[in-house]
Protein backbone atom coordinates (compact mmCIF):
# COMPACT_ATOMS: atom_id res chain seq x y z
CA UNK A 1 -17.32 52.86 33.98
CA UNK A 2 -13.62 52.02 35.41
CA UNK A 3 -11.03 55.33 35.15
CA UNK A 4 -8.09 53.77 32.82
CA UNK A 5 -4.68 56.01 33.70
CA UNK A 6 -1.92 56.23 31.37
CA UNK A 7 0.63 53.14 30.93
CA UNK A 8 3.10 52.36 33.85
CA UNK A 9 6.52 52.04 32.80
CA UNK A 10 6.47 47.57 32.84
CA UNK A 11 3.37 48.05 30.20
CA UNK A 12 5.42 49.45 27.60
CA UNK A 13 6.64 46.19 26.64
CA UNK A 14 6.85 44.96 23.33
CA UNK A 15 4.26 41.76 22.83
CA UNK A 16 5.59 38.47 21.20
CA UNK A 17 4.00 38.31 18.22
CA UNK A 18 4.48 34.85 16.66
CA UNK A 19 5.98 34.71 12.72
CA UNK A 20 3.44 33.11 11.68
CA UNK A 21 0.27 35.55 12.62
CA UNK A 22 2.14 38.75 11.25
CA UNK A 23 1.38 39.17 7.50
CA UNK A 24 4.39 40.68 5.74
CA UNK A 25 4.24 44.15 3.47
CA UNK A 26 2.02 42.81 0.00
CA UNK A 27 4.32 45.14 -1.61
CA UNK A 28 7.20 43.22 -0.81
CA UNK A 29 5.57 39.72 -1.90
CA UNK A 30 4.70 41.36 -5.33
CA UNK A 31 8.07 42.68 -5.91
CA UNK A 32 10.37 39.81 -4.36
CA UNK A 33 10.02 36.66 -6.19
CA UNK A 34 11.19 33.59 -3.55
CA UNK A 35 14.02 31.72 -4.59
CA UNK A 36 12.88 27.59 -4.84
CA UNK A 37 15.98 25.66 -3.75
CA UNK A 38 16.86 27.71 -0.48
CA UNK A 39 14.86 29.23 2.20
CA UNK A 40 13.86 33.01 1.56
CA UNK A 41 14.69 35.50 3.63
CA UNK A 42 12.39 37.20 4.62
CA UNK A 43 8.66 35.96 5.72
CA UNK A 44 5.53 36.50 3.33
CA UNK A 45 1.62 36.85 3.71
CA UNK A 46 0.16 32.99 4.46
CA UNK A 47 -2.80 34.09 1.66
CA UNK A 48 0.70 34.56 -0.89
CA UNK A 49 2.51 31.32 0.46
CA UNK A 50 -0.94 28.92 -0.13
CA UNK A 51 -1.42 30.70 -3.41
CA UNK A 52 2.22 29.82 -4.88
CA UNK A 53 2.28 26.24 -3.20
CA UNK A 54 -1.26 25.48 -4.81
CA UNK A 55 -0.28 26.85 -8.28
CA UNK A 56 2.18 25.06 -8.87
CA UNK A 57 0.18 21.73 -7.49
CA UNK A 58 -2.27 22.16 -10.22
CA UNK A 59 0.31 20.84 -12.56
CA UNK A 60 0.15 17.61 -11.07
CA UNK A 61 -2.21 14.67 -11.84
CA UNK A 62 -6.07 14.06 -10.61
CA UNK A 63 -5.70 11.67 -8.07
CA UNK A 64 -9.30 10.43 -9.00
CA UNK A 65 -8.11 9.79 -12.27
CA UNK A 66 -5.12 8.00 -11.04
CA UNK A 67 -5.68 3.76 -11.93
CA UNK A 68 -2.04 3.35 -11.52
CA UNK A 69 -2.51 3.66 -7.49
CA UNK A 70 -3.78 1.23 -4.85
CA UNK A 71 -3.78 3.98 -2.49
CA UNK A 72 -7.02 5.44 -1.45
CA UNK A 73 -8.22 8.47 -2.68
CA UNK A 74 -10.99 9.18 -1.56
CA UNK A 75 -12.78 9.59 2.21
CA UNK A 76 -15.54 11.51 2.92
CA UNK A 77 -15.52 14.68 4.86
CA UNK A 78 -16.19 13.57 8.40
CA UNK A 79 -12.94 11.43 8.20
CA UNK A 80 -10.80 14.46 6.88
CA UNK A 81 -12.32 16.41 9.68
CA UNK A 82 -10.94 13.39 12.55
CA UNK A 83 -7.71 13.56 10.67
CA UNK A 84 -7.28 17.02 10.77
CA UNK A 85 -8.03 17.04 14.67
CA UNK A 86 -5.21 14.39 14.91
CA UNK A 87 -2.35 15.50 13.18
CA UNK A 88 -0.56 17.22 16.11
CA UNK A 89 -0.45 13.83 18.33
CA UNK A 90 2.41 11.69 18.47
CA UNK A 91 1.45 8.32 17.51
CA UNK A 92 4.31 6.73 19.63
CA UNK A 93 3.22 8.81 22.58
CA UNK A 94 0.55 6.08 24.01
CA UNK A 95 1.06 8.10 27.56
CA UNK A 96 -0.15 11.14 26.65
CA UNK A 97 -2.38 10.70 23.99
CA UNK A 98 -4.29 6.90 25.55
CA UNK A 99 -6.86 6.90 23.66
CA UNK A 100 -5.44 7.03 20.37
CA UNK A 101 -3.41 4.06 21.38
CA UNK A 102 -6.79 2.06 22.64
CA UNK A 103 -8.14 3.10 19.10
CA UNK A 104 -4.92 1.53 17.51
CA UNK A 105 -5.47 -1.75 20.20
CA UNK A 106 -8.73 -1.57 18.65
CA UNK A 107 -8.27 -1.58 15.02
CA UNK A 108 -5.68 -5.05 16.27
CA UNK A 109 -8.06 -7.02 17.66
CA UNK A 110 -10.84 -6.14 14.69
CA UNK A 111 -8.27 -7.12 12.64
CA UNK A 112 -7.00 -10.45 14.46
CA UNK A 113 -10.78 -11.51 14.37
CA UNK A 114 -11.75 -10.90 10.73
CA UNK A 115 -8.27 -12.83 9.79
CA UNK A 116 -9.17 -15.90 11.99
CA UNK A 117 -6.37 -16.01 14.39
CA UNK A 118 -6.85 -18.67 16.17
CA UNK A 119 -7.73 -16.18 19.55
CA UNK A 120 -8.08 -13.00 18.59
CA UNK A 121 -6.82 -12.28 22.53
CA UNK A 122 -3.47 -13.45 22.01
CA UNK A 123 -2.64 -12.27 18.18
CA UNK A 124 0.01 -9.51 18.20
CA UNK A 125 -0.02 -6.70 15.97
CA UNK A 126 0.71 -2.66 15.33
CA UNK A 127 0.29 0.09 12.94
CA UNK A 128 2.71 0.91 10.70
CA UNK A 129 3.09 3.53 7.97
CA UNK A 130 1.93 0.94 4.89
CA UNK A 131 2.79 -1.92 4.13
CA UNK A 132 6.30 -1.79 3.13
CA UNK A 133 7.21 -0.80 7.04
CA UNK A 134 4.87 -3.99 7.99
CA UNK A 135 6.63 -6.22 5.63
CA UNK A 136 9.96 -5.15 6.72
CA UNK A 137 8.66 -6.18 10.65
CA UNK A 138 7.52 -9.23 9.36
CA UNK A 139 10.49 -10.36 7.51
CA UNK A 140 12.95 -9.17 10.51
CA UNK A 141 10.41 -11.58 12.63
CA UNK A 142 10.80 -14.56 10.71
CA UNK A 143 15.02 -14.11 10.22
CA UNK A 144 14.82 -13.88 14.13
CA UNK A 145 13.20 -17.07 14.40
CA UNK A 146 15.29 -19.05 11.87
CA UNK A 147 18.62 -17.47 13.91
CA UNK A 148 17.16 -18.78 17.71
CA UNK A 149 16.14 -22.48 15.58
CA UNK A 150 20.04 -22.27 13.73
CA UNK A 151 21.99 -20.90 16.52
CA UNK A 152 24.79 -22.95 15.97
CA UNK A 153 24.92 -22.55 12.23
CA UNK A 154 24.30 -18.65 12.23
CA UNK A 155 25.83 -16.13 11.53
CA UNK A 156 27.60 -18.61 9.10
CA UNK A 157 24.96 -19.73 7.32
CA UNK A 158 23.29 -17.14 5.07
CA UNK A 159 19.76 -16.97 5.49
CA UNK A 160 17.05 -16.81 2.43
CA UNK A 161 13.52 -15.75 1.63
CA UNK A 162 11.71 -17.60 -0.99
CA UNK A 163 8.99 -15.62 -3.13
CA UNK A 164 7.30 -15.05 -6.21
CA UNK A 165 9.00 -12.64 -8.97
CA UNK A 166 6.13 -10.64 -9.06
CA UNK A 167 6.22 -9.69 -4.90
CA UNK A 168 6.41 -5.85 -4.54
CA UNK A 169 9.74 -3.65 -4.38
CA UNK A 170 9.25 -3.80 -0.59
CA UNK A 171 10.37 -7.13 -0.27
CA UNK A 172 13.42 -6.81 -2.46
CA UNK A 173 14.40 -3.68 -0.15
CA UNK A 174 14.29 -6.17 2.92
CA UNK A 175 16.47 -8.77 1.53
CA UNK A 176 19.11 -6.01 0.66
CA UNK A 177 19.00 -4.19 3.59
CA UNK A 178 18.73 -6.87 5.99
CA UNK A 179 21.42 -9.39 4.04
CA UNK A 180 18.93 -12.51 3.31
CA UNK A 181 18.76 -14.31 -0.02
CA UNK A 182 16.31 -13.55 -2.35
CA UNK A 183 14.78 -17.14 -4.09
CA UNK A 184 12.37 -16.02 -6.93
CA UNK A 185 10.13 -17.96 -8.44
CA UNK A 186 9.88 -16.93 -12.25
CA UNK A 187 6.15 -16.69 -13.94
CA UNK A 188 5.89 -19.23 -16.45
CA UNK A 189 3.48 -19.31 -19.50
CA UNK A 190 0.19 -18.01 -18.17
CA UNK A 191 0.87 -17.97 -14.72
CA UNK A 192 1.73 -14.89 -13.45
CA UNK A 193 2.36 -15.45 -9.72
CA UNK A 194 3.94 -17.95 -7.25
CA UNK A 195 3.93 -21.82 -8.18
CA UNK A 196 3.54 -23.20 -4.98
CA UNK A 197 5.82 -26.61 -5.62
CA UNK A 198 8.58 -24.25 -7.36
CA UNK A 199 8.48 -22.14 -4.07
CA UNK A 200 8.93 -25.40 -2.09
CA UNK A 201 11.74 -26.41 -4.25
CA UNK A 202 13.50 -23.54 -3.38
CA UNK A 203 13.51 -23.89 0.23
CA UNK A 204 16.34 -25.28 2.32
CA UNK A 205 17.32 -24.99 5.77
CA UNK A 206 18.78 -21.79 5.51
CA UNK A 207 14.88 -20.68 4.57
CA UNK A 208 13.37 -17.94 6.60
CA UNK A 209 9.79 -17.95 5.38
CA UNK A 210 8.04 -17.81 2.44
CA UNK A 211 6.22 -14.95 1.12
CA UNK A 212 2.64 -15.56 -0.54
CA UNK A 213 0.55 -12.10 -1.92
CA UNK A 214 -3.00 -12.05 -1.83
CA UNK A 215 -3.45 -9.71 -4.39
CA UNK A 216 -0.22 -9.30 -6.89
CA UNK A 217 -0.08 -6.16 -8.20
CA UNK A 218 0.81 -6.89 -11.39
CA UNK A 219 -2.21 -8.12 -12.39
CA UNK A 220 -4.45 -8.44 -9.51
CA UNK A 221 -4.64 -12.05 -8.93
CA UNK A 222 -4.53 -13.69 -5.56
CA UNK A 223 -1.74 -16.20 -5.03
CA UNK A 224 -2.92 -19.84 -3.96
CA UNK A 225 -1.83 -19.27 -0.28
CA UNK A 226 -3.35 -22.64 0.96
CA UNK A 227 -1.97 -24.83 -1.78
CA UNK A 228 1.40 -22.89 -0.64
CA UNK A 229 1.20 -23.88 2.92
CA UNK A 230 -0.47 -27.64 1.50
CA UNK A 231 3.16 -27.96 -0.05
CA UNK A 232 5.38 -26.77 2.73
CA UNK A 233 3.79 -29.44 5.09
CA UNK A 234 4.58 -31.98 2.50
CA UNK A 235 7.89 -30.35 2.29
CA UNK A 236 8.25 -31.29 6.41
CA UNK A 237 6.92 -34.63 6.01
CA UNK A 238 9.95 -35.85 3.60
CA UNK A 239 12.51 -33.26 4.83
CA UNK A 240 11.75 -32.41 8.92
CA UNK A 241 12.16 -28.80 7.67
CA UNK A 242 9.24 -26.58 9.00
CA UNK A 243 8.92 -23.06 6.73
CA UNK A 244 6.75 -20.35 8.13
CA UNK A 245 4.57 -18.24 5.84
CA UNK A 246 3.67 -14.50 5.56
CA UNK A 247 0.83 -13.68 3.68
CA UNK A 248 1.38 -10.20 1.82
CA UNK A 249 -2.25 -9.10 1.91
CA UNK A 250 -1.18 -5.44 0.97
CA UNK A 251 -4.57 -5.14 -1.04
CA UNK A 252 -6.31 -8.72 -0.83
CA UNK A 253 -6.47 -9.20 3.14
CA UNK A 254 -9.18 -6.16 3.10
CA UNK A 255 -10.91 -7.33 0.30
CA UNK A 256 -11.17 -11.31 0.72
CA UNK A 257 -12.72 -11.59 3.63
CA UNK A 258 -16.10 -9.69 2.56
CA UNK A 259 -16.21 -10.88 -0.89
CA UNK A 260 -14.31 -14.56 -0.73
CA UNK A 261 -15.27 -15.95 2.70
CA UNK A 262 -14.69 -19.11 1.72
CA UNK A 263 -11.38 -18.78 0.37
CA UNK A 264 -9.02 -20.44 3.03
CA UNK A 265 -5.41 -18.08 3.00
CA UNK A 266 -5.64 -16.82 6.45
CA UNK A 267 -4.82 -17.80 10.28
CA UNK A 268 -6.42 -20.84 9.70
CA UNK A 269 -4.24 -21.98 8.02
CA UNK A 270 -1.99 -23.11 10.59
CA UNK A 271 1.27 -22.83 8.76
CA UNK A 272 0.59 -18.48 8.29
CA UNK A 273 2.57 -17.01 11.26
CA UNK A 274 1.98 -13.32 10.16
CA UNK A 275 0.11 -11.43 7.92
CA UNK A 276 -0.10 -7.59 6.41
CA UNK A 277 -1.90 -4.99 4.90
CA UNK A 278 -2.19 -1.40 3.62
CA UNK A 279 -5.02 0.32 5.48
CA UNK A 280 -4.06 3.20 2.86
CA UNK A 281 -5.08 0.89 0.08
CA UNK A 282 -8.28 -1.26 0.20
CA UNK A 283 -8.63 -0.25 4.16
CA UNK A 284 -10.35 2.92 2.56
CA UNK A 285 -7.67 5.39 4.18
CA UNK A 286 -5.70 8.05 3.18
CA UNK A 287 -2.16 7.03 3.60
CA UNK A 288 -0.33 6.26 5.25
CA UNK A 289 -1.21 3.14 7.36
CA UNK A 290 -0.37 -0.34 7.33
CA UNK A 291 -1.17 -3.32 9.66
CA UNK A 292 1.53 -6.18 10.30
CA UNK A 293 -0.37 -9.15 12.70
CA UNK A 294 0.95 -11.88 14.32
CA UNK A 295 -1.12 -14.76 15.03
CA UNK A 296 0.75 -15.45 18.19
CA UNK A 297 3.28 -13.94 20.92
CA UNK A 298 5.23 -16.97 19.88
CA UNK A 299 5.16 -15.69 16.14
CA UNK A 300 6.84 -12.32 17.19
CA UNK A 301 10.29 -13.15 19.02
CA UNK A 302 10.17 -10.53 22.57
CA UNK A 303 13.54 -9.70 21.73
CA UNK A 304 12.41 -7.19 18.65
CA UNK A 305 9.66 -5.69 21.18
CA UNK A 306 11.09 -2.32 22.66
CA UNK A 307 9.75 -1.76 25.44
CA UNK A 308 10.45 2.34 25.93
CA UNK A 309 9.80 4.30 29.33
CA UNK A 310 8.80 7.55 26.98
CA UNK A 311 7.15 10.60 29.03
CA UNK A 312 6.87 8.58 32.01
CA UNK A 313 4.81 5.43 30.46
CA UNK A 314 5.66 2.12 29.72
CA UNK A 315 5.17 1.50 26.22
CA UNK A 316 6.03 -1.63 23.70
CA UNK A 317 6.75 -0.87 20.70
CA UNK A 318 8.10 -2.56 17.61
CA UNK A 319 8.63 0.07 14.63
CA UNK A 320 11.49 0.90 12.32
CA UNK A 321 9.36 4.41 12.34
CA UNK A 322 8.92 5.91 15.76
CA UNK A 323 7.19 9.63 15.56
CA UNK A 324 4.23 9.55 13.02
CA UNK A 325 0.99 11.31 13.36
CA UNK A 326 -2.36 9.66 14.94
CA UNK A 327 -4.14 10.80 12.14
CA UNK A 328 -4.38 7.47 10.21
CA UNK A 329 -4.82 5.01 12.93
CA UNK A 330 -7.62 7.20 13.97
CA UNK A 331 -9.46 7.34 10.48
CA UNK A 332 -9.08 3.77 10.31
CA UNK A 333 -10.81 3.14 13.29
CA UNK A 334 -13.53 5.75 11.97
CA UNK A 335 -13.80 3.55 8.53
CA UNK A 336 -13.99 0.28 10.68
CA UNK A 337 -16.78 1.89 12.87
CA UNK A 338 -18.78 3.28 10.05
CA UNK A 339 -18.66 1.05 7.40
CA UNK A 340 -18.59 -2.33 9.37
CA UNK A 341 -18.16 -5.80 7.64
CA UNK A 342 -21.39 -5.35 5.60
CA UNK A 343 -20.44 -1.64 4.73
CA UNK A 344 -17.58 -2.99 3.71
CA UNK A 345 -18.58 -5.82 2.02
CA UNK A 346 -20.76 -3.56 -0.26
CA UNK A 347 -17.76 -1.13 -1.17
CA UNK A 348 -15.76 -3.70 -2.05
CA UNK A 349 -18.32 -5.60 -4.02
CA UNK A 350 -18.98 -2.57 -6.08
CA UNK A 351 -15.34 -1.85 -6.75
CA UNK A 352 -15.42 -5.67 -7.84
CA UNK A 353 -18.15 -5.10 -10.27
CA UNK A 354 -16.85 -1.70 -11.63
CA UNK A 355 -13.80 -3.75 -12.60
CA UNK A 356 -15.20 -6.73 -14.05
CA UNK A 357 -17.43 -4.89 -16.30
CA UNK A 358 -15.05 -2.42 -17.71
CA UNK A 359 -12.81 -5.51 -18.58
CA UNK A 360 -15.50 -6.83 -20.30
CA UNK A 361 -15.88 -3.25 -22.02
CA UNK A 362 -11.98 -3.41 -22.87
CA UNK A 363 -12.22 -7.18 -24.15
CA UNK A 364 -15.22 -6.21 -26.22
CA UNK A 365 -13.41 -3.98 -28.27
CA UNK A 366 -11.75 -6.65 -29.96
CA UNK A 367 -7.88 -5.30 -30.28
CA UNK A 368 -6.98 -6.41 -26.22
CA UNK A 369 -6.45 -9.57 -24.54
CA UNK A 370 -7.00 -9.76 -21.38
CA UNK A 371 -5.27 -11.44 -18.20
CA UNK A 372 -7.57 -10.96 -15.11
CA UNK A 373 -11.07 -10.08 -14.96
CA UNK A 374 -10.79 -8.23 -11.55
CA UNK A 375 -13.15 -10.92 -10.22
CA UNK A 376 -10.54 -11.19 -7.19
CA UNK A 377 -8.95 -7.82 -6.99
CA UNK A 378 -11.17 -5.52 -8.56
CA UNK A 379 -7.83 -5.03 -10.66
CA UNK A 380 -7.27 -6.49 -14.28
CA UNK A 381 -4.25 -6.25 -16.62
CA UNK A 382 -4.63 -6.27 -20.56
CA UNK A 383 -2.09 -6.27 -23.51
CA UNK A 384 -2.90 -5.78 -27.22
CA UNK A 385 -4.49 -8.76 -29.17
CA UNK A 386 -2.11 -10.95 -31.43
CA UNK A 387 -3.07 -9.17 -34.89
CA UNK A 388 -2.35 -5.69 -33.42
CA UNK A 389 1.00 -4.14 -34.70
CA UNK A 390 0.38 -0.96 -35.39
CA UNK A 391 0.76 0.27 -31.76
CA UNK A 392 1.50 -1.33 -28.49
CA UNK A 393 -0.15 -0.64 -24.59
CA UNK A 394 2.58 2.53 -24.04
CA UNK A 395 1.06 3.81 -26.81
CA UNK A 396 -2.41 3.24 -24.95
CA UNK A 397 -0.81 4.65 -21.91
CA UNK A 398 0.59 7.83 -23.37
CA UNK A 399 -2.68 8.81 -25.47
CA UNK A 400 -5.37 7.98 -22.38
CA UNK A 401 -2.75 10.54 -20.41
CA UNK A 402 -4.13 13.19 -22.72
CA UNK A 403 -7.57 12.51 -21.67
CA UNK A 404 -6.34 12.46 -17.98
CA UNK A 405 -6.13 9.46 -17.09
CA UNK A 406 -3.24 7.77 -15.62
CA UNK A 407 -3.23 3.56 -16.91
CA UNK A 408 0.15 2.42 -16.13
CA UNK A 409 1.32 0.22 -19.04
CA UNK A 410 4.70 -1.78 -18.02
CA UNK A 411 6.68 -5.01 -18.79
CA UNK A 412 7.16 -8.43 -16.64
CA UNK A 413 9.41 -9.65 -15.28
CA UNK A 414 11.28 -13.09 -15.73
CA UNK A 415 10.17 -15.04 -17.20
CA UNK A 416 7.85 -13.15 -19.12
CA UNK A 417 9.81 -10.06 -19.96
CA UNK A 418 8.32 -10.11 -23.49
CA UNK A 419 4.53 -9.66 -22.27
CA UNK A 420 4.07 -6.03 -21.67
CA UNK A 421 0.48 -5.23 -20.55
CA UNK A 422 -1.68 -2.09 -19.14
CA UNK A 423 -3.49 -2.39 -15.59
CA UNK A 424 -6.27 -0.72 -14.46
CA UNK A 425 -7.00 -0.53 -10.43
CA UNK A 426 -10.83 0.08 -9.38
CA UNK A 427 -10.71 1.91 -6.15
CA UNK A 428 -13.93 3.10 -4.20
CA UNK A 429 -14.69 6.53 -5.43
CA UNK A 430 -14.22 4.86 -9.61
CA UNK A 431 -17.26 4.84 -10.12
CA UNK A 432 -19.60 2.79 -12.86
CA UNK A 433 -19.67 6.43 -14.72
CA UNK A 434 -16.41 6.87 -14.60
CA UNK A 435 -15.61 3.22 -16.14
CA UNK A 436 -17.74 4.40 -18.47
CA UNK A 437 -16.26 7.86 -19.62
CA UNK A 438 -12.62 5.67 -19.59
CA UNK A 439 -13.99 2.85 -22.04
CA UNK A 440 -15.60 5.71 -24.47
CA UNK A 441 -12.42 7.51 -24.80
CA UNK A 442 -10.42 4.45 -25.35
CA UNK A 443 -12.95 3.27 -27.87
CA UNK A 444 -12.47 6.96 -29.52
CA UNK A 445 -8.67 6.11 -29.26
CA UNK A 446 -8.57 3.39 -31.66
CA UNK A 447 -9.20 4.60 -35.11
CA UNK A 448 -6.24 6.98 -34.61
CA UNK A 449 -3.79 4.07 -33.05
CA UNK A 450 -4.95 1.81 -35.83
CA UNK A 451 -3.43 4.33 -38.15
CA UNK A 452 -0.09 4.54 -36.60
CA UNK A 453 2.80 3.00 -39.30
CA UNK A 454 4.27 1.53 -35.95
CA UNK A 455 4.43 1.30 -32.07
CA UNK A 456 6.09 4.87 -31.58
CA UNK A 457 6.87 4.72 -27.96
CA UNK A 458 10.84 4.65 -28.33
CA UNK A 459 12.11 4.12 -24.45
CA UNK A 460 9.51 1.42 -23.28
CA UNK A 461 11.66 1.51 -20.23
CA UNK A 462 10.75 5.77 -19.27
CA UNK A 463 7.37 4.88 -20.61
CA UNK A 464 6.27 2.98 -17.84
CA UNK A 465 3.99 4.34 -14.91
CA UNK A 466 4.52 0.98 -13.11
CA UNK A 467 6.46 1.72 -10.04
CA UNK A 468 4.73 -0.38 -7.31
């Protein structure tokens, strides 16, 4: 055995211990409560930290339960495990981290081919963080395109975007930050969504685009995208003007093409210069991810590509994020790989069916009318029948919150402000049982709301879970 001698005098160094690996006196967590709006002085045990974080965490809802949210809730282990093992790399760092960015090159072109660009090879496209980033690149891509075509009108002219009333926050956000009109076309009667000769009425030649959603989240019914585009080219043939289109496809762009294949709303559609969605939403990913496509270099003006010499690599990019975490675009190249377009065409299907058969549970009841089925969606919306006055859907809202689950119940907007409905989002992971448990305890609701002298929600407008 090796003869150790004592310490030479360089040895008696102190070691660098890093904060984080030495736990701080137990005593001192137990008798110094942290302060909650400014950092605390001194360090504490990690074990003490989790424990306080996660306490106070258990106030908050069960995502599960959740049927306000699009967003995903929901991925199996293996996934989580990937994620995990990709939260330290920089997304925007393509040179160091390669392939992350061929994964996220990947995920493009699978994309590009199950929209029907016209060749996959040439679409252009890039992760985002949802869908509000991609509709924010897509909108800045078509005002770019109207400014080259108006070169000698703009700045002058004022640009606009015409769009259903019922398009998501995101959209209003653009036209405010980025100073474009917003044309709205108002639901009317029983239609809910875009009119697709009121949206052409609306354009002019200071029109940018027009937006059509596949999928409006108000009540889960896809907007006629072709019959859209069928009136714009009409609109060229008397006028000369030529509007582009960008499908929203936040939701319906991961759900159409495995359940409505023959529903035209895509790239073929020649007049549909860019599409998005939320891979954080029916993409089967925890968020956040988004896609925003092109269906052509042409489509995307070269001017908004930054092209970046980062680390010593080359790198396009066209963002208004620029460090995120890999995490995302890698689990939604996992979910691609595992599930596949008959994977999932079968998780989708089943969300479908969940849907449609707890709306017929709801409708069966007899005191709801309903607006959607979720036979394109697997969403449906629902108010109270004519003959019910004794409460109204917040009143729904507020009492299934008691059980634990989260309905959203909400108002619409013009021209239907006095329709106020509830909406109920099927997800992958809600199952058939779980539709079931939520129609028995709304059934158990009733006798008690029946009884009420009177709607008693008093602030419909703090009522609302609707935010999205």
């Amino acid at each position: 055995m090796p003869l150790h001698e004592g310490p030479h005098r360089a040895a008696g160094r102190r070691m660098s211990v890093n904060p984080f690996y030495g736990p701080a006196n137990p005593l001192g967590d137990m008798a110094e409560a942290p302060p909650t709006h400014r950092l605390p002085d001194q360090p504490m045990a990690p074990s003490t930290a989790h424990q306080l974080v996660r306490d106070e965490l258990m106030l908050d809802g069960n995502a599960r339960l959740n049927l306000a949210t699009f967003v995903t809730t929901w991925m199996e282990p293996e996934a989580g495990v990937l994620m995990a093992e990709c939260r330290d790399k920089n997304m925007i760092d393509k040179d160091e981290y390669p392939r992350t960015a061929e994964l996220e090159r990947r995920c493009v072109a699978m994309l590009a081919d199950l929209w029907n660009a016209p060749d996959p090879a040439t679409a252009v496209g890039c992760s985002t963080t949802g869908s509000s980033e991609a509709c924010m690149l897509a909108g800045m891509a078509l005002k770019r395109r109207w400014a080259k075509r108006n070169a000698d009108r703009y700045p002058g002219a004022r640009p606009n975007l015409v769009m259903g009333v019922n398009v998501q926050v995101c959209w209003e956000k653009f036209c405010n930050f980025w100073e474009v009109e917003a044309r709205l076309v108002p639901m009317e009667g029983e239609r809910f969504h875009l009119d697709p000769q009121a949206a052409a009425e609306l354009c002019d030649e200071n029109t940018i685009g027009v937006v059509g959603i596949l999928g409006s989240t108000f009540d889960g019914s896809y907007e006629p995208v072709a019959d859209l585009c069928a009136a714009l080219d009409a609109l060229r043939e008397r006028t000369g003007l030529d509007i582009p289109v960008h499908v929203d496809g936040a939701s319906g762009a991961m759900v159409a093409p495995f359940l409505d294949e023959d529903l035209v709303w895509d790239f073929r559609l020649p007049r549909v210069a860019s599409i998005n969605t939320s891979g954080h939403k029916y993409g089967l990913v925890y968020p956040g991810v988004g896609w925003a496509l092109w269906r052509d270099a042409e489509a995307l003006p070269e001017e908004l590509v930054f092209r970046v010499n980062y680390l010593g690599g080359d790198m396009p990019t066209f963002a208004l994020n620029f460090s995120r975490p890999g995490a995302q675009v890698v689990a939604q190249y996992y979910t691609f790989l595992r599930l596949g377009r008959d994977g999932y065409r079968a998780v989708q299907q089943a969300a479908r069916d969940v849907a449609t058969g707890l709306a017929g549970r709801v409708e069966a009841l007899g005191d709801f009318r309903l607006l959607t089925r979720g036979d394109e969606l697997p969403v449906f919306a629902f108010t109270t029948a004519p003959d019910v006055t004794a409460y109204d859907v917040f009143d729904v809202s507020r009492r299934l919150r008691e059980n634990g689950w989260l309905v959203p119940a909400y108002t619409f907007p013009p021209n239907r402000e006095d329709l106020s409905v509830l909406r109920v989002v099927c997800r992958n992971g809600f199952s058939a049982d779980l539709a079931e448990l939520l129609a028995q305890d709304l059934e158990r609701l009733l006798p008690d709301l029946r009884r009420q002298p009177r709607p008693l929600t008093e602030d419909k407008g703090a009522a609302t879970s609707f935010h999205h």
